[in-house]
PDB file of N, CA and C in Angstrom:
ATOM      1  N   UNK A   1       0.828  -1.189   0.000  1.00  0.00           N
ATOM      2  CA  UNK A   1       0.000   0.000   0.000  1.00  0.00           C
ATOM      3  C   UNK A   1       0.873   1.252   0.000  1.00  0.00           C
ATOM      4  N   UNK A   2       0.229   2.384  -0.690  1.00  0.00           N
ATOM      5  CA  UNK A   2       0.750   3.580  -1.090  1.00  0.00           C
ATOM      6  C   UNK A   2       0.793   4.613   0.533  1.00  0.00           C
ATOM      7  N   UNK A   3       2.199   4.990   0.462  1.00  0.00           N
ATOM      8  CA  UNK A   3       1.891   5.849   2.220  1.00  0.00           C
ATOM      9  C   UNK A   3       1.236   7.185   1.715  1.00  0.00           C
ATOM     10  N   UNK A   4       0.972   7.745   2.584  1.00  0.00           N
ATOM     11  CA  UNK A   4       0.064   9.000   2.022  1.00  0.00           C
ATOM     12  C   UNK A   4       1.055  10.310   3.580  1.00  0.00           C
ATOM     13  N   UNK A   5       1.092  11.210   4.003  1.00  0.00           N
ATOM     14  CA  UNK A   5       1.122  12.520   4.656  1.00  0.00           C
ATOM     15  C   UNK A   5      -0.469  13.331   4.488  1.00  0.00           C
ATOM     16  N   UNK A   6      -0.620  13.028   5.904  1.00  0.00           N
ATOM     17  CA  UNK A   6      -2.120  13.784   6.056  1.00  0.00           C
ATOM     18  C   UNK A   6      -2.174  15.257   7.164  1.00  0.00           C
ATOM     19  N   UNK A   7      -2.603  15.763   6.739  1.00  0.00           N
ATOM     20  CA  UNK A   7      -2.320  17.191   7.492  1.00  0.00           C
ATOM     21  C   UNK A   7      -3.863  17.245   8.242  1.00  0.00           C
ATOM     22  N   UNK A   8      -3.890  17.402   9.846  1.00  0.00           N
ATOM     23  CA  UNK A   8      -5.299  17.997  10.499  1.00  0.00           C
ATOM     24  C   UNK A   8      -4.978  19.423  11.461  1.00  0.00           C
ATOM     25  N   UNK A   9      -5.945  19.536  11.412  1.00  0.00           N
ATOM     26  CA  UNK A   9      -5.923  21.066  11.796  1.00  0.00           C
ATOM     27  C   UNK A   9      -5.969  20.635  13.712  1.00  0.00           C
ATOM     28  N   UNK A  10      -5.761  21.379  15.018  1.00  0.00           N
ATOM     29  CA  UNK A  10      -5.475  21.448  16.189  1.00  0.00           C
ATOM     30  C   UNK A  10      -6.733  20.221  16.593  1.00  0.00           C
ATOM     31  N   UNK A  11      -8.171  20.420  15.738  1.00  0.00           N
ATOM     32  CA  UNK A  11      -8.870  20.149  16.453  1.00  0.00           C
ATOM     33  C   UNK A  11      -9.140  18.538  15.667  1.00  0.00           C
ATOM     34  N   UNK A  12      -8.831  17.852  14.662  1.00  0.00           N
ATOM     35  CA  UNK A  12      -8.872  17.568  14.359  1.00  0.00           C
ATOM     36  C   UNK A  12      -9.231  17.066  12.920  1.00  0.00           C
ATOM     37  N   UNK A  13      -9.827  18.613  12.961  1.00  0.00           N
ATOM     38  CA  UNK A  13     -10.225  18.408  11.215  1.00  0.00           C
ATOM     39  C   UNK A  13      -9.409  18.023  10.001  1.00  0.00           C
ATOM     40  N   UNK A  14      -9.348  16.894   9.489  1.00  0.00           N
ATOM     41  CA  UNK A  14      -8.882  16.157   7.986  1.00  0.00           C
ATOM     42  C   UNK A  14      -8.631  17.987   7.241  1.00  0.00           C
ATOM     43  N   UNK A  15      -7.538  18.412   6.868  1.00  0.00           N
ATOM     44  CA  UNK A  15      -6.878  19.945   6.018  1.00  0.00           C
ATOM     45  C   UNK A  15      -6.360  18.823   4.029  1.00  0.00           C
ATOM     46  N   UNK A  16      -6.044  17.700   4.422  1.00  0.00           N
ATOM     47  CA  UNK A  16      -5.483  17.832   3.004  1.00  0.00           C
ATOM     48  C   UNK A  16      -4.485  16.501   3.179  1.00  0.00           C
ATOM     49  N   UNK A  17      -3.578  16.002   2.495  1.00  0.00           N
ATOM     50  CA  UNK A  17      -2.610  15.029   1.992  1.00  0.00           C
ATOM     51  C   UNK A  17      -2.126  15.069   0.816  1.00  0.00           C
ATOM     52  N   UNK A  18      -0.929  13.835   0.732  1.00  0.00           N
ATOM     53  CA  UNK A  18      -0.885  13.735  -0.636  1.00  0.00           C
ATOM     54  C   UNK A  18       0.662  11.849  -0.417  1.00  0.00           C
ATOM     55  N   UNK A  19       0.415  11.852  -1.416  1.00  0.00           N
ATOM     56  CA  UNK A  19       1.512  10.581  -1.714  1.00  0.00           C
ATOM     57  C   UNK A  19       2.885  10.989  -1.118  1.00  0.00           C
ATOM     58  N   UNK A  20       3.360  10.068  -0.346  1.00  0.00           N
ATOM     59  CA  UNK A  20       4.978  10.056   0.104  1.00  0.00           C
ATOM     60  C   UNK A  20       5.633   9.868  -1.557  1.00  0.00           C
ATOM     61  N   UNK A  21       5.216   9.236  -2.558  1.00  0.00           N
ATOM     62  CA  UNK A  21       6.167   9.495  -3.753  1.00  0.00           C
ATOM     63  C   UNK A  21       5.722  10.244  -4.448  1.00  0.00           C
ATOM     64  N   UNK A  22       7.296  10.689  -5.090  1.00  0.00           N
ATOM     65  CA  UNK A  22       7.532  11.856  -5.730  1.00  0.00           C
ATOM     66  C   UNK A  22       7.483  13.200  -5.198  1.00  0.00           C
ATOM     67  N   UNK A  23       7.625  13.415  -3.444  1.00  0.00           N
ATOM     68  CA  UNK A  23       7.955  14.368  -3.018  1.00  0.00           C
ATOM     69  C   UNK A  23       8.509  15.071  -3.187  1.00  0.00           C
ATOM     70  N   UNK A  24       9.348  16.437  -2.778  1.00  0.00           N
ATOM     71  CA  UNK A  24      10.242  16.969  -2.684  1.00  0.00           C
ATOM     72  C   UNK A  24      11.259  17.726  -1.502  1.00  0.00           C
ATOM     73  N   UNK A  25      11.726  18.223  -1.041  1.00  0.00           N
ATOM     74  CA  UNK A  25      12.439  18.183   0.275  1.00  0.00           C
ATOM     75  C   UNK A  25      12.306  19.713   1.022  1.00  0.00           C
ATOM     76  N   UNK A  26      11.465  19.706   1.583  1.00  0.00           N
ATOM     77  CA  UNK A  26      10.560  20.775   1.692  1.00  0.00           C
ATOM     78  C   UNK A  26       9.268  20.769   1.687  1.00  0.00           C
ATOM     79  N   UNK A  27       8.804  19.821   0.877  1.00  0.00           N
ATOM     80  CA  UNK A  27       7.462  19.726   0.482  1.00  0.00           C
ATOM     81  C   UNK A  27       6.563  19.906   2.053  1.00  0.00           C
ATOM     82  N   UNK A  28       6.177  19.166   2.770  1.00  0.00           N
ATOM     83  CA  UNK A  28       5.880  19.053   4.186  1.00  0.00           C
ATOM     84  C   UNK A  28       5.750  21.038   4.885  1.00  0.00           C
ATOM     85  N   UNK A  29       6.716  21.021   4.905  1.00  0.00           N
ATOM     86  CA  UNK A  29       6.859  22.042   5.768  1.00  0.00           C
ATOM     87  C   UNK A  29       6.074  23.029   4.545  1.00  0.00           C
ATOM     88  N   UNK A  30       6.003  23.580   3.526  1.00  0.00           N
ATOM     89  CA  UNK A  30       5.795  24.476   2.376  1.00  0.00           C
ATOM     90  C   UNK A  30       4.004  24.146   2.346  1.00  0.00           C
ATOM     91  N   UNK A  31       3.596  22.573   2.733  1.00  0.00           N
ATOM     92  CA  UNK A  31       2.267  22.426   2.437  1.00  0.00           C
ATOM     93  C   UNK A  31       1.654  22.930   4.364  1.00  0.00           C
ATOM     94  N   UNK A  32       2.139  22.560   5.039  1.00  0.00           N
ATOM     95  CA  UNK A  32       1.901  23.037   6.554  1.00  0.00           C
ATOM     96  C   UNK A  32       1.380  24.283   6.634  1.00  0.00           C
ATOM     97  N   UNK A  33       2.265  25.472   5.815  1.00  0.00           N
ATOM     98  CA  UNK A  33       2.536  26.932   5.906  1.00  0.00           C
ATOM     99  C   UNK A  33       1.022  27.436   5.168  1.00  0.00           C
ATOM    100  N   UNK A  34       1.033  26.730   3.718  1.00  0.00           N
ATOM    101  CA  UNK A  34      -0.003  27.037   3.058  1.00  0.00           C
ATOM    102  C   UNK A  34      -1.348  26.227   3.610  1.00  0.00           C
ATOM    103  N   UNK A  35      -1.641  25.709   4.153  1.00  0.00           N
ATOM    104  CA  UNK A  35      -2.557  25.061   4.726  1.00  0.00           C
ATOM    105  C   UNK A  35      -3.142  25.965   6.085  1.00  0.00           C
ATOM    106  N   UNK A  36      -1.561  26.577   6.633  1.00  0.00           N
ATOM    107  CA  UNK A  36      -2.147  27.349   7.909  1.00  0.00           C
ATOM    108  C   UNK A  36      -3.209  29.146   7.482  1.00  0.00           C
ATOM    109  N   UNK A  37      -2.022  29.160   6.523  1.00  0.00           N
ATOM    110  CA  UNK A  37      -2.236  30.599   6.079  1.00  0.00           C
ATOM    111  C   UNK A  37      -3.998  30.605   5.681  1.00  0.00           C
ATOM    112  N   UNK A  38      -4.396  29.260   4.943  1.00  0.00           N
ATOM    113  CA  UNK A  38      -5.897  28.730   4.058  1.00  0.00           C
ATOM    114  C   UNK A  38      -6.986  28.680   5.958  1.00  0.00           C
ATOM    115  N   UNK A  39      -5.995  28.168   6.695  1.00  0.00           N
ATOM    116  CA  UNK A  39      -6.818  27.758   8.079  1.00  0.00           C
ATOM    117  C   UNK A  39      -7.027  28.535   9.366  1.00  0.00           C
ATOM    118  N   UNK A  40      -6.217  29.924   8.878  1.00  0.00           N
ATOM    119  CA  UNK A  40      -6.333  30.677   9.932  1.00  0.00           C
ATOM    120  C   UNK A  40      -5.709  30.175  11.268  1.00  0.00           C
ATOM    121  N   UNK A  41      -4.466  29.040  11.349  1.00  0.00           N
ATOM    122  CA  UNK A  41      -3.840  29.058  12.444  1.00  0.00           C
ATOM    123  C   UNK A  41      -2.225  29.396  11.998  1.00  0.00           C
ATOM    124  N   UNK A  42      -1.242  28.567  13.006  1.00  0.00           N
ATOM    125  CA  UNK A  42      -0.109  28.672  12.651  1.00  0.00           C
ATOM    126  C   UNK A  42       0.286  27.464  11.848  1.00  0.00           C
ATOM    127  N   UNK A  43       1.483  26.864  11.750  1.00  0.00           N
ATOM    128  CA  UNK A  43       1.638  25.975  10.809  1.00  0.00           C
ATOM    129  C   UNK A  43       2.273  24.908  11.874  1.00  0.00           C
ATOM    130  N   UNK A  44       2.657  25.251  13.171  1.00  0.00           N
ATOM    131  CA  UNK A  44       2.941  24.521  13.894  1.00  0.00           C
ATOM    132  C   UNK A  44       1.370  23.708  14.743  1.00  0.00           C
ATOM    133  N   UNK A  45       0.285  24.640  14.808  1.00  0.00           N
ATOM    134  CA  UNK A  45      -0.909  23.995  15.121  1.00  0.00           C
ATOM    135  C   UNK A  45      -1.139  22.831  14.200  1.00  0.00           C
ATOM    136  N   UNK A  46      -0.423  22.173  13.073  1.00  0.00           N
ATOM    137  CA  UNK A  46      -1.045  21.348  12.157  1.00  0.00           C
ATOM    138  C   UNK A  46      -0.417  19.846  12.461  1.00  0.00           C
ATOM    139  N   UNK A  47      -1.302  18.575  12.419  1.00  0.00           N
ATOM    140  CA  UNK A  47      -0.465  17.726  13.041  1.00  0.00           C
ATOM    141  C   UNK A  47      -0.335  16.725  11.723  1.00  0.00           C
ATOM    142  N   UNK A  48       0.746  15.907  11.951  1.00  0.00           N
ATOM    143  CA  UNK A  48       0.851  14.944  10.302  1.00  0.00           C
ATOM    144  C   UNK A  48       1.432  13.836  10.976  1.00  0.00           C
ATOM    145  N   UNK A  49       0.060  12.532   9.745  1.00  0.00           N
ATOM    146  CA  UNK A  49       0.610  11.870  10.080  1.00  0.00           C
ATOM    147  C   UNK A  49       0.874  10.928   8.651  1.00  0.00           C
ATOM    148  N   UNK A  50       1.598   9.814   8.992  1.00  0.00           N
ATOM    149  CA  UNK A  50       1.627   9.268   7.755  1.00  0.00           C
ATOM    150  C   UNK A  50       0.765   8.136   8.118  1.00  0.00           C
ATOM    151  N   UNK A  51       0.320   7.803   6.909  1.00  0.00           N
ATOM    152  CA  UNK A  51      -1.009   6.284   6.909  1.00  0.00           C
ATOM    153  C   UNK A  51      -0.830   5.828   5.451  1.00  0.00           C
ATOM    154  N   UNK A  52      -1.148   4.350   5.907  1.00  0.00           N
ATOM    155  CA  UNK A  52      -1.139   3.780   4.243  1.00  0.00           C
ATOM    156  C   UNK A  52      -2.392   3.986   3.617  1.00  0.00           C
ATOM    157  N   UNK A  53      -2.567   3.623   2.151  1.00  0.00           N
ATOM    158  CA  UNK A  53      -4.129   4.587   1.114  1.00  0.00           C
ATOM    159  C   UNK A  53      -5.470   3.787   1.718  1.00  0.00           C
ATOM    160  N   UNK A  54      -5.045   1.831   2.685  1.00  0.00           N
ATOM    161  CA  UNK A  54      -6.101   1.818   3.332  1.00  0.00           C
ATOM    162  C   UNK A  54      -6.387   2.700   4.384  1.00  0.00           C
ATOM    163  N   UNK A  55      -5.559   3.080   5.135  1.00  0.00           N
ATOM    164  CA  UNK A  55      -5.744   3.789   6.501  1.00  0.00           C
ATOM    165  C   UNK A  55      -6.391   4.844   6.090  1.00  0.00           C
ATOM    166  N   UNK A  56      -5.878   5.593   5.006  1.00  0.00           N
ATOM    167  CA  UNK A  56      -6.590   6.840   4.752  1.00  0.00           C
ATOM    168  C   UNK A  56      -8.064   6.822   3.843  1.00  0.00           C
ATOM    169  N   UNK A  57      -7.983   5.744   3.107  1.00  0.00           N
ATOM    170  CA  UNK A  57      -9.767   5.161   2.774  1.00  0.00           C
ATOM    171  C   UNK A  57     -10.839   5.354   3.893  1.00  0.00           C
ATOM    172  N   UNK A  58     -10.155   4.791   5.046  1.00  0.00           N
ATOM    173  CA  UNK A  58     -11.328   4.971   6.117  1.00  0.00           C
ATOM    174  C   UNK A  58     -11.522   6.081   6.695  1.00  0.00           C
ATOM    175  N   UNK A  59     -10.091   6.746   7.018  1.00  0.00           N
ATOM    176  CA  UNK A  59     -10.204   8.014   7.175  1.00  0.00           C
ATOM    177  C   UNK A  59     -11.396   8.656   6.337  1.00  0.00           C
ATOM    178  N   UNK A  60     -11.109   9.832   5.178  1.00  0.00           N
ATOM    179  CA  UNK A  60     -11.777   9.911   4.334  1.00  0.00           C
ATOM    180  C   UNK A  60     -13.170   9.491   4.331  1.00  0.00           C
ATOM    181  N   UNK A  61     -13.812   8.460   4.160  1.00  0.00           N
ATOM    182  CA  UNK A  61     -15.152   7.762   4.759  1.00  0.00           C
ATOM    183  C   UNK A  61     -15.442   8.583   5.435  1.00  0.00           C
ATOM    184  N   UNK A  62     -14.865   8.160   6.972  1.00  0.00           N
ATOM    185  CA  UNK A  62     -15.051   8.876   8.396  1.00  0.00           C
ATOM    186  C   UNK A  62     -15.466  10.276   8.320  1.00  0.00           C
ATOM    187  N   UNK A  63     -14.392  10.916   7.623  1.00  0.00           N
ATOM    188  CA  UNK A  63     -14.748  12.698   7.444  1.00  0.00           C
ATOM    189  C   UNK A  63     -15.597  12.838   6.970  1.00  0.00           C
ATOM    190  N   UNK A  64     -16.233  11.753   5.666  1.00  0.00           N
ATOM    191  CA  UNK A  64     -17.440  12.404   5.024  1.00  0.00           C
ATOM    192  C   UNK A  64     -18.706  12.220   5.616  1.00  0.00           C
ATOM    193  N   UNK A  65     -18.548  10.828   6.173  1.00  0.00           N
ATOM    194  CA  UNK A  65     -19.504  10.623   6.846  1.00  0.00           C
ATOM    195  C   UNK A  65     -20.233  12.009   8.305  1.00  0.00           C
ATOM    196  N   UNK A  66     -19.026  12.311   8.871  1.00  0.00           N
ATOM    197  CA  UNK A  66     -19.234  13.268   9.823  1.00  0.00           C
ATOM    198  C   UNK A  66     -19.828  14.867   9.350  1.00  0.00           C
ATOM    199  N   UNK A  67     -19.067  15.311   8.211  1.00  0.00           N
ATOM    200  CA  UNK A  67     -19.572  16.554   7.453  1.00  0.00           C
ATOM    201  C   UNK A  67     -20.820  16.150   6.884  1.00  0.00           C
ATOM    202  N   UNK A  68     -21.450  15.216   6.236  1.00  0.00           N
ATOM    203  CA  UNK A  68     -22.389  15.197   5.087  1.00  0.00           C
ATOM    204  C   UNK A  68     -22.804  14.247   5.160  1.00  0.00           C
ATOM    205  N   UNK A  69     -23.978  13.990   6.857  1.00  0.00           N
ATOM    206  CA  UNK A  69     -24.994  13.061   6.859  1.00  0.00           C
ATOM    207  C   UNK A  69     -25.775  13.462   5.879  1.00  0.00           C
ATOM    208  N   UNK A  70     -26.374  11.815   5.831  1.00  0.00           N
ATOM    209  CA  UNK A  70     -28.075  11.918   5.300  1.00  0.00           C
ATOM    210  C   UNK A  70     -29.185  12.449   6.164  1.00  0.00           C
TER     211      UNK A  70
END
């Protein structure tokens, strides 16, 4: 399985991800900054983790499920 970097905001809110390949060295910290600046905190409020594309399938689910009952 594909690892993924998932970015949540202090409180937990799902902000964004993307594939561990084809990164770049910086990438992380550059998506943190722009994510905070989009979230109205700092970039150190943002927590990351890495998960494989199942872990983050359920994730994902989970979030939608929570934003956009039936």
């Amino acid at each position: 399985m594909e690892q993924w970097v998932n970015f949540y905001a202090a409180d937990g809110k799902f902000l964004g991800g993307y594939t561990v390949r084809g990164t770049f060295e910086g990438e992380m910290q550059a998506t943190k900054e722009l994510l905070a600046a989009e979230s109205g905190c700092r970039p150190e409020d943002i927590r990351v983790d890495l998960t494989t594309g199942k872990e983050r399938i359920k994730e994902n689910h989970e979030h939608r499920k929570e934003n956009h009952p039936l």
